[in-house]
Protein backbone atom coordinates (compact mmCIF):
# COMPACT_ATOMS: atom_id res chain seq x y z
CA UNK A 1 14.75 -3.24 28.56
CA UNK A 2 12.48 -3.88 25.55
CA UNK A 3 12.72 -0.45 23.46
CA UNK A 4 9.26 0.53 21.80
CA UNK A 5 10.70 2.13 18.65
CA UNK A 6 9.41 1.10 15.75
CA UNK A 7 9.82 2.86 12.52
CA UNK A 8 6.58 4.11 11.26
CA UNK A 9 5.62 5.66 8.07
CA UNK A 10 2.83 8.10 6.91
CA UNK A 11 0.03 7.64 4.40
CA UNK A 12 -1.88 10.90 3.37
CA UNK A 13 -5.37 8.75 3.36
CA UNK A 14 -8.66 10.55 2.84
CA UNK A 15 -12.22 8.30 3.72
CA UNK A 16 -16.07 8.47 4.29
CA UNK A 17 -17.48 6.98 7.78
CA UNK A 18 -21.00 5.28 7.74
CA UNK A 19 -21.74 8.34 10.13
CA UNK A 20 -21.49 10.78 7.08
CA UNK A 21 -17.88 12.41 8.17
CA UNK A 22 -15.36 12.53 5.71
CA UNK A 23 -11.62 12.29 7.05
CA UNK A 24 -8.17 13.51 5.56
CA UNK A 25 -4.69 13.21 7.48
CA UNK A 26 -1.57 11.29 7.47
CA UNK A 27 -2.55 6.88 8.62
CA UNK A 28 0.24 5.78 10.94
CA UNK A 29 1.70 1.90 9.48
CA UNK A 30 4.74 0.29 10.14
CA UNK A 31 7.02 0.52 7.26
CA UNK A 32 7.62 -2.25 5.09
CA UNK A 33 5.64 -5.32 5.94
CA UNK A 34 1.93 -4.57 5.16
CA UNK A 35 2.60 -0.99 4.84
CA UNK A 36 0.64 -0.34 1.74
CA UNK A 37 -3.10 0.64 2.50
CA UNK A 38 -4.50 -2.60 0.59
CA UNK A 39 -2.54 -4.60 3.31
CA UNK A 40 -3.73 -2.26 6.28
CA UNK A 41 -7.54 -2.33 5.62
CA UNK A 42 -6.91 -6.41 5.16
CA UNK A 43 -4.39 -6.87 8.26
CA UNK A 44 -6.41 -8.52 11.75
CA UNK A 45 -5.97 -5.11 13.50
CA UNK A 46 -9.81 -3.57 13.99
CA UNK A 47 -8.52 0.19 14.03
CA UNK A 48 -6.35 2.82 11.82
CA UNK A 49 -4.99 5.29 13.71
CA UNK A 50 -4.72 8.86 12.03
CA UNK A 51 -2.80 11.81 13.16
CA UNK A 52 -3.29 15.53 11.94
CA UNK A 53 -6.55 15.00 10.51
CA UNK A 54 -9.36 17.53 8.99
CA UNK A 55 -13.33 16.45 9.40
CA UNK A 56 -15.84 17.52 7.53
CA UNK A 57 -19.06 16.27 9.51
CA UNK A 58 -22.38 15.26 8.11
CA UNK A 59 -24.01 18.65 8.32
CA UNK A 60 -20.60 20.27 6.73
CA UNK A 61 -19.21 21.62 10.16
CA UNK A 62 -15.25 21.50 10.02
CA UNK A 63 -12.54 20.75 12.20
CA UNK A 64 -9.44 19.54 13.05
CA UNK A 65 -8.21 16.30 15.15
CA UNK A 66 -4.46 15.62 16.40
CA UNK A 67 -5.44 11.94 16.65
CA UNK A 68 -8.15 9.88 15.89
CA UNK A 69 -8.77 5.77 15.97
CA UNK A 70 -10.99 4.70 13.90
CA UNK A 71 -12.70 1.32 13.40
CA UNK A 72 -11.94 0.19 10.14
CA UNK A 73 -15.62 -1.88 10.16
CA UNK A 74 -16.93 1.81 9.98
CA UNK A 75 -15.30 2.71 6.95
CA UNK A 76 -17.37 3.25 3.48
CA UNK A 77 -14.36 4.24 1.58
CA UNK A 78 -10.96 5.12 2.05
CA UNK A 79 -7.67 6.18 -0.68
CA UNK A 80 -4.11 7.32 -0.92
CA UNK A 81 -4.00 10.59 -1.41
CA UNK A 82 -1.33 11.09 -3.70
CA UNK A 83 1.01 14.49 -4.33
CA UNK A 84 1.42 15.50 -8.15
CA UNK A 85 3.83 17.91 -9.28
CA UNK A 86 1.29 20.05 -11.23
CA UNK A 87 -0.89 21.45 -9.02
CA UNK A 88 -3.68 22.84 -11.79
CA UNK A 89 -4.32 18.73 -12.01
């Protein structure tokens, strides 16, 4: 029996889609080999998978997503979001 368990780790990402909709939630990778978002965006997959994720459409409207796949060829922009410590930064 071939177990489908592989470790995954989270990326707090935040993009723009050529449709106008801007995107923030944690980008599902496999940990380790091409887990850094440089490597994902390069990597022969077509789609980034998102979980937990807040829209903000075109026309400012707002909601939330469990999931989402998106295809990466529809991406204008897309960055780590990064915690800081101070949070007046």
């Amino acid at each position: 029996m071939v177990k489908d368990c592989i470790k995954q780790c989270q990326i707090q990402a935040r993009m723009k889609l050529e449709s106008g909709e801007e995107m923030r939630g944690c980008l599902k990778t496999i940990e380790g080999y091409r887990g850094r978002l440089s490597d994902i965006m390069n990597n022969d997959t077509k789609f980034l998978v998102m979980s937990n994720v807040d829209v903000k459409d075109g026309a400012g409207r707002e909601y939330r997503l469990n999931f989402a796949c998106i295809n990466k060829a529809a991406v204008i922009w897309i960055h780590p979001i990064e915690e800081t410590k101070n949070e007046n930064i």
